[in-house]
Every structure is written in structure tokens, then in C-alpha cells.
Protein backbone atom coordinates (compact mmCIF):
# COMPACT_ATOMS: atom_id res chain seq x y z
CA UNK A 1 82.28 9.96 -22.53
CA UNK A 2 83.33 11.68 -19.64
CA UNK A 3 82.95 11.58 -15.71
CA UNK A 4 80.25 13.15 -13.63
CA UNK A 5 78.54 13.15 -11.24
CA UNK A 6 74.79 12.92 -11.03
CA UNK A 7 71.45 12.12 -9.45
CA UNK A 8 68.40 9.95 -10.05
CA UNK A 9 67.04 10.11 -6.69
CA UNK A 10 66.83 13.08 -3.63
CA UNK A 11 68.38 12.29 -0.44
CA UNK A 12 71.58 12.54 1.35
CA UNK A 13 75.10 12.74 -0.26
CA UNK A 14 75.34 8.55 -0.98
CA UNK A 15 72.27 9.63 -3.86
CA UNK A 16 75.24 11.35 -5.71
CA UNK A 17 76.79 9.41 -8.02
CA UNK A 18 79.94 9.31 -10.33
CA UNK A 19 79.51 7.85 -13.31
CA UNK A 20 80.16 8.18 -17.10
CA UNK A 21 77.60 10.53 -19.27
CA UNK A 22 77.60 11.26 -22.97
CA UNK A 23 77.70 14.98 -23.77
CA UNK A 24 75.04 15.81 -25.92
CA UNK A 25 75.49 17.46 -29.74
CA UNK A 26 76.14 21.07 -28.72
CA UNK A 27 73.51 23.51 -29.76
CA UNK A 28 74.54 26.64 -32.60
CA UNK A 29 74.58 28.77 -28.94
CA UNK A 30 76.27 26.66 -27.02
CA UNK A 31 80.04 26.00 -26.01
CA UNK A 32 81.68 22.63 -24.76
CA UNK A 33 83.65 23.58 -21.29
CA UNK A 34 86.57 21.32 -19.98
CA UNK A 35 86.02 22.48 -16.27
CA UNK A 36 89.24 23.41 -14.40
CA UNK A 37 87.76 23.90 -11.23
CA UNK A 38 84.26 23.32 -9.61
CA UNK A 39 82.32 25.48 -7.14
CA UNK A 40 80.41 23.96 -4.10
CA UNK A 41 77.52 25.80 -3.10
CA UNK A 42 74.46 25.49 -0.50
CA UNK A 43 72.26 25.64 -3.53
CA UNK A 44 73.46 22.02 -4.19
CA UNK A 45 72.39 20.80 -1.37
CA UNK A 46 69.09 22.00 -1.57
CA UNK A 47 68.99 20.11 -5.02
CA UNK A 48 70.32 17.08 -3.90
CA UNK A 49 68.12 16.73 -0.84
CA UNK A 50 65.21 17.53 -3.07
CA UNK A 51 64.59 21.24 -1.00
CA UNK A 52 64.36 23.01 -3.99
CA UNK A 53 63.00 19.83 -6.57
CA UNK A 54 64.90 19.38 -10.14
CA UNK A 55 63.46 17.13 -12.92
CA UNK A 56 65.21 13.50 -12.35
CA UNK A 57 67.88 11.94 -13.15
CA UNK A 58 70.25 15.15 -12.85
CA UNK A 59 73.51 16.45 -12.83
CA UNK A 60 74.10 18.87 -9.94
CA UNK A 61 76.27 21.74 -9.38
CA UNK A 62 75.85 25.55 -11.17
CA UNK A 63 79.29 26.94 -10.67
CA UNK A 64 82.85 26.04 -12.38
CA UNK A 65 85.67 27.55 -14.13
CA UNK A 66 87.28 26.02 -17.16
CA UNK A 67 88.38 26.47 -21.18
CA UNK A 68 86.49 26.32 -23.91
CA UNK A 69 87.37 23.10 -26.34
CA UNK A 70 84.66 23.61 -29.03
CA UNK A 71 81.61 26.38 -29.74
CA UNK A 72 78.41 26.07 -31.84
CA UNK A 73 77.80 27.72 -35.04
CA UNK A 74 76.27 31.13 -33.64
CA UNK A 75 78.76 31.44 -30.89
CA UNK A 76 80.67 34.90 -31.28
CA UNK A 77 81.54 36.52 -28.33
CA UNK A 78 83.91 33.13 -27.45
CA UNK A 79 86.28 31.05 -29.11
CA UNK A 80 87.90 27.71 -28.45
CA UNK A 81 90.50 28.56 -25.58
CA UNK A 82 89.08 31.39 -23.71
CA UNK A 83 88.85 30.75 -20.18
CA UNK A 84 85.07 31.20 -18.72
CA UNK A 85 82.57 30.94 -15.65
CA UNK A 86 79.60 30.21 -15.17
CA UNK A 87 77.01 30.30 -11.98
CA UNK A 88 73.41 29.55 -12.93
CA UNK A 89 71.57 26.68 -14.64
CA UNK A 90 71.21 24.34 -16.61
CA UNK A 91 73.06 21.94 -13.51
CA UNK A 92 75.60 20.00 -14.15
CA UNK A 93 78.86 21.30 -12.78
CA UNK A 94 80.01 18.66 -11.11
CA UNK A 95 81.73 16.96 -14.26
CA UNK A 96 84.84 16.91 -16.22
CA UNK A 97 83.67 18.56 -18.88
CA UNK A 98 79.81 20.36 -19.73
CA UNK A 99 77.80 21.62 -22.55
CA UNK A 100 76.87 25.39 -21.83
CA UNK A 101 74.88 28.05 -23.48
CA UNK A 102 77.36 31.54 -24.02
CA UNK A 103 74.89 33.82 -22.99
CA UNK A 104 75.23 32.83 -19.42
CA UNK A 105 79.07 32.70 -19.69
CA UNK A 106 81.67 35.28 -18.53
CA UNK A 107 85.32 35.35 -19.62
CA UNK A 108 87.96 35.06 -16.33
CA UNK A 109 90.49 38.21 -16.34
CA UNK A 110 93.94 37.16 -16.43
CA UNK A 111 94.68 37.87 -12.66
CA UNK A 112 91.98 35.68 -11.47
CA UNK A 113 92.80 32.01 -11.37
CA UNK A 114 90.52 29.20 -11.90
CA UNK A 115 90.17 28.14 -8.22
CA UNK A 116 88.88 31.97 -7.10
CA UNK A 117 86.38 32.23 -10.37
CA UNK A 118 85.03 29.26 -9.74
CA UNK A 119 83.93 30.07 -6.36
CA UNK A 120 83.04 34.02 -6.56
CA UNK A 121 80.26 34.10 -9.07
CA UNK A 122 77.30 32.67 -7.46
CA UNK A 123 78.28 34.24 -4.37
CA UNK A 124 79.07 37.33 -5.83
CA UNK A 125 75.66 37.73 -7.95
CA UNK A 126 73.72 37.13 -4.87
CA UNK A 127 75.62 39.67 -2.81
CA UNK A 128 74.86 41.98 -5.50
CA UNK A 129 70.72 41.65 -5.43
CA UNK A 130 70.98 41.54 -1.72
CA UNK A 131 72.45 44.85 -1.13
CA UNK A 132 70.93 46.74 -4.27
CA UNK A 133 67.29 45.02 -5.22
CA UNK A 134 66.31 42.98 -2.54
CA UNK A 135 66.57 45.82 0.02
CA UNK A 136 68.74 48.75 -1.27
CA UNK A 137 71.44 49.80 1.48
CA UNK A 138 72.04 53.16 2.67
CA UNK A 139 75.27 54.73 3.82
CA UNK A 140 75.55 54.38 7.75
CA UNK A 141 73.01 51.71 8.13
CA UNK A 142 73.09 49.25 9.96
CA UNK A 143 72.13 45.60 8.55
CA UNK A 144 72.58 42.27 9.84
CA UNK A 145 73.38 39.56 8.00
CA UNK A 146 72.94 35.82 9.37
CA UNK A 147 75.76 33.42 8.71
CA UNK A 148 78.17 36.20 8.16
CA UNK A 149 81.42 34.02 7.75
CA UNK A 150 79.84 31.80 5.22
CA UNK A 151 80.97 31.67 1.57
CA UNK A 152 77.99 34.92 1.09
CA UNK A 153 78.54 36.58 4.28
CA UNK A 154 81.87 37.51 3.69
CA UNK A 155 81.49 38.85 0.53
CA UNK A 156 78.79 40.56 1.01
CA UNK A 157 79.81 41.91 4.38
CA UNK A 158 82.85 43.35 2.85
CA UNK A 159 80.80 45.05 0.22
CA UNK A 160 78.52 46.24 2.68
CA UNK A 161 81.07 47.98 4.87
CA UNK A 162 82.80 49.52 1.39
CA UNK A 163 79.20 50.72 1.08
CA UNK A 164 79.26 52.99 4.50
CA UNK A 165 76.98 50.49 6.20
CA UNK A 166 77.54 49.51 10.23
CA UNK A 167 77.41 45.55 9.53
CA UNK A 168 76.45 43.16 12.02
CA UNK A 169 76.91 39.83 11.57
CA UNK A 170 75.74 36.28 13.25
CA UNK A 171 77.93 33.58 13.52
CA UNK A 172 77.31 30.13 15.07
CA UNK A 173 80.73 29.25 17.21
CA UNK A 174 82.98 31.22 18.47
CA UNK A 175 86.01 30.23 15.98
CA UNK A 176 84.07 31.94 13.51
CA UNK A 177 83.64 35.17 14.83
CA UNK A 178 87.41 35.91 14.00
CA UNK A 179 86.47 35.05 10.43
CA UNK A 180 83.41 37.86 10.21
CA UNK A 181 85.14 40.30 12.19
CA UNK A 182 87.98 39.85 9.12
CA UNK A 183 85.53 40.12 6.28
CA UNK A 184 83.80 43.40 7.56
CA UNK A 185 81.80 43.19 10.67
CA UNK A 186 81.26 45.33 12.72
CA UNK A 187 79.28 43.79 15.37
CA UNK A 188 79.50 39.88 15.82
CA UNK A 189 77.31 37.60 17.80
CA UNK A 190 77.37 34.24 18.72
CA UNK A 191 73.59 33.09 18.13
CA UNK A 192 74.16 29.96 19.39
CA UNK A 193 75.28 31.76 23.41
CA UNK A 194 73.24 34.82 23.16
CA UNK A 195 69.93 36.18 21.74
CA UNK A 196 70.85 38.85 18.88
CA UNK A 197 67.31 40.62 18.83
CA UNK A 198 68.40 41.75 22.55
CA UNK A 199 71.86 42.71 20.78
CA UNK A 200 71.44 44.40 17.75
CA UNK A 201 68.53 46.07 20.17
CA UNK A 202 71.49 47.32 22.56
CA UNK A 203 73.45 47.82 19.73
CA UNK A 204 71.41 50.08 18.01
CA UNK A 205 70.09 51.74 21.12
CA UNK A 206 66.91 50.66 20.86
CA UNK A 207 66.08 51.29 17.28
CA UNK A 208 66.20 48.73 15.32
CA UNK A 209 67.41 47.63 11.79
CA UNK A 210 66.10 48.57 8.43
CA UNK A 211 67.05 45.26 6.94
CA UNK A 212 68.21 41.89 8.06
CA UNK A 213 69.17 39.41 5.48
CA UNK A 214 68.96 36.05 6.42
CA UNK A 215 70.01 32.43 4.58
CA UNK A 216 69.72 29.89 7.66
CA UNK A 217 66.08 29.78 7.51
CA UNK A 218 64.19 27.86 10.79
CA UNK A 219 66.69 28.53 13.30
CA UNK A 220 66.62 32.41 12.58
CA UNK A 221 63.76 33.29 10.73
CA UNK A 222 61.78 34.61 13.73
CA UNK A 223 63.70 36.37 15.99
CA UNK A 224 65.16 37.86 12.70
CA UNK A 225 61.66 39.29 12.78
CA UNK A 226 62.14 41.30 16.26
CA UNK A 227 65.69 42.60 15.02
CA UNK A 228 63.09 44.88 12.57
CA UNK A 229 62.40 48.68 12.99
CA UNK A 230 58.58 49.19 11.77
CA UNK A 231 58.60 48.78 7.78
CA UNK A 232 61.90 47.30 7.87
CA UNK A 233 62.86 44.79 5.27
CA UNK A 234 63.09 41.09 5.95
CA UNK A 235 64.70 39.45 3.72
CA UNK A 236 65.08 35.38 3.73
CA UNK A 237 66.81 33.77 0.98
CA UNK A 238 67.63 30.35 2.03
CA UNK A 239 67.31 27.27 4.09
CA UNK A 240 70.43 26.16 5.55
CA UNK A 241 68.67 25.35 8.97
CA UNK A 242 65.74 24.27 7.13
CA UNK A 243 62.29 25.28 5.79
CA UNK A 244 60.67 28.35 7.63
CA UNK A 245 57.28 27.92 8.76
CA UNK A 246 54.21 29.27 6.76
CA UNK A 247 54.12 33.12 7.69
């Protein structure tokens, strides 16, 4: 037995709860992970609130670092020891230890601890399809990214500037505008003082963006709209605010 937590009901954070679970008989392509460190993500939220709906009871959580203590029969590109992440499904981070299939596994370099895998990954991956499949950036664009010193924003804003592009990036208080200006803004607003259509309009003199990437959802999703040049891309990939309307 070990201790996790899980979920057998959507709702706010008292639905979460630690208990003891009985890892099931690992599969020939799957490894048993003692988890060294565990990576919170928005993602969980949306699972544990029931935004994005997972087959009940649950555990919860997609990201962690740890060692491997045992691996099935077909298991070859790992052995017992290696140190691996991991930042997709099946859930079930959130636990001392997990049952995991190797294909989805990567094995941590030895300058990387624990604590910095276990956080990059899922951030990381979706920086990646942001900038080169969602809407492929161009050197000396500008984008704008919402949320920019969020756990995404300032990866992905610091990619985006090594990329050439002129980043602008939304932030809602002022004590984080030090934060995105840090991680590779350019251009920071405060959404929550000022409009920024009307300032990635001055900014841009007038000609809008090509892209704007947004993850806060409601509170953005339209006047991300205006920010656009005519065929730009708008591209919304979460909730954080909560649920856009119908467009």
C-alpha cells in the first residue's frame, strides 16, 4: 500500500483526498516509479473541479520526477534505478509511488534535479506546440501571450524571445510584471488597470498581432480577439478564468 491522493467526486480542493491505494500488478510495459518530487499544474484543477471530466474515482496529477524500483517484462530502454519524468496521463501523480507505462517516460540528465524535472515537462511540451504547431512563430514578430509570468508564460516567453520574436506579455498585478519582464518580455501590461487591445494597438502602431496565445479563458478571450491583424491566429488553450463563451 502506499499514500495518495485521489478523487471520487468533482468540486473544490476538500474533494481531494489522501488515502491508501494498492498499486496494481505492473503491466510487461510498464515501470513502478517511487516519485521524488510532484508537479502542480492548472491542468489539475481543471480535473478536480470536473472542467475537463475524468472517469471517477481518480487519482489526479500528470507530472512527477522519481526512480524506478521495478520494470515489466518488455521494458528495455529503463532499468530499476534510472531516474525519470513523466507529464501526461494516465493521472495519478499525486502519490508516493505510481505504476507508469515507459513509452511516455523520459530519463532526467544528471544536472537536472528532481524538483526542476518535475516541474518543466508539462510546461515545457506545451511551450513547444504553442510556438511551432499551434501557430508557428516568425523571427521579429510580435506575439502576446496572456498570463505571461505563469508557470507557461515564462517558459515560453523566454523561448519566444531566443526565437527573434518582440514578446508581449499580460500580467494581472503589478508585482508580476517584474517577473515577465525577467522571463523575456518585451512589452508588459497590467490587464487588470489598462485595456491591452488599445496597447499592443499603440504598440504595434496600429497593426496588429499575428498570434495571441491565450490560457485565462473568459476574462481574455474577447478582447484577445481585437489584439488580431486580419487572418491572425487565435489561439486559446485553457480556462484559468473560466469557460469561454460559445464562438
Amino acid at each position: 500500500m502506499v499514500k495518495a491522493i485521489k478523487i471520487t467526486e468533482t468540486g473544490k480542493a476538500n474533494v481531494m483526498k489522501f488515502v491508501d491505494v494498492e498499486l496494481k500488478k505492473l503491466a510487461p510495459n510498464e515501470v513502478l516509479i517511487k516519485n521524488k518530487a510532484i508537479g502542480l499544474n492548472y491542468i489539475d484543477v481543471y480535473h478536480r473541479s470536473g472542467t475537463y471530466p475524468l472517469p471517477l474515482p481518480t487519482g489526479i496529477g500528470l507530472e512527477a520526477a522519481g526512480v524506478i524500483e521495478e520494470t515489466g517484462s518488455d521494458v528495455k530502454e529503463f532499468k530499476v534505478g534510472d531516474r525519470v519524468a513523466h507529464a501526461a496521463a494516465p493521472p495519478g501523480s499525486y502519490s508516493e509511488k505510481q505504476v507508469y507505462p515507459q513509452e511516455k517516460l523520459v530519463k532526467i540528465p544528471d544536472y537536472i534535479t528532481d524538483e526542476i524535472a518535475s516541474c518543466i515537462m508539462l510546461k515545457g511540451i506545451t511551450s513547444e506546440y504553442l510556438l511551432h504547431r499551434a501557430y508557428a512563430v516568425k523571427k521579429g514578430e510580435f506575439i502576446l501571450f496572456h498570463a505571461a509570468a505563469g508557470g507557461v508564460g515564462q517558459v515560453l516567453c523566454q523561448w519566444a524571445k531566443s526565437l527573434g520574436c518582440k514578446v508581449i506579455g499580460t500580467v494581472g498585478s503589478d508585482e508580476k510584471v517584474a517577473i515577465a519582464k525577467e522571463n523575456g518580455c518585451d512589452f508588459v501590461i497590467n490587464y487588470s488597470k489598462e485595456s491591452f487591445s488599445q496597447k499592443v494597438k499603440e504598440i504595434t502602431d496600429g497593426k496588429m498581432l499575428k498570434v495571441v496565445y491565450d490560457g485565462v479563458g473568459a476574462k481574455t478571450f474577447e478582447e484577445s480577439l481585437d489584439c488580431l491583424a486580419i487572418r491572425g491566429t487565435m489561439v486559446s488553450f485553457g480556462n484559468a478564468s473560466g469557460l469561454i463563451d460559445k464562438v
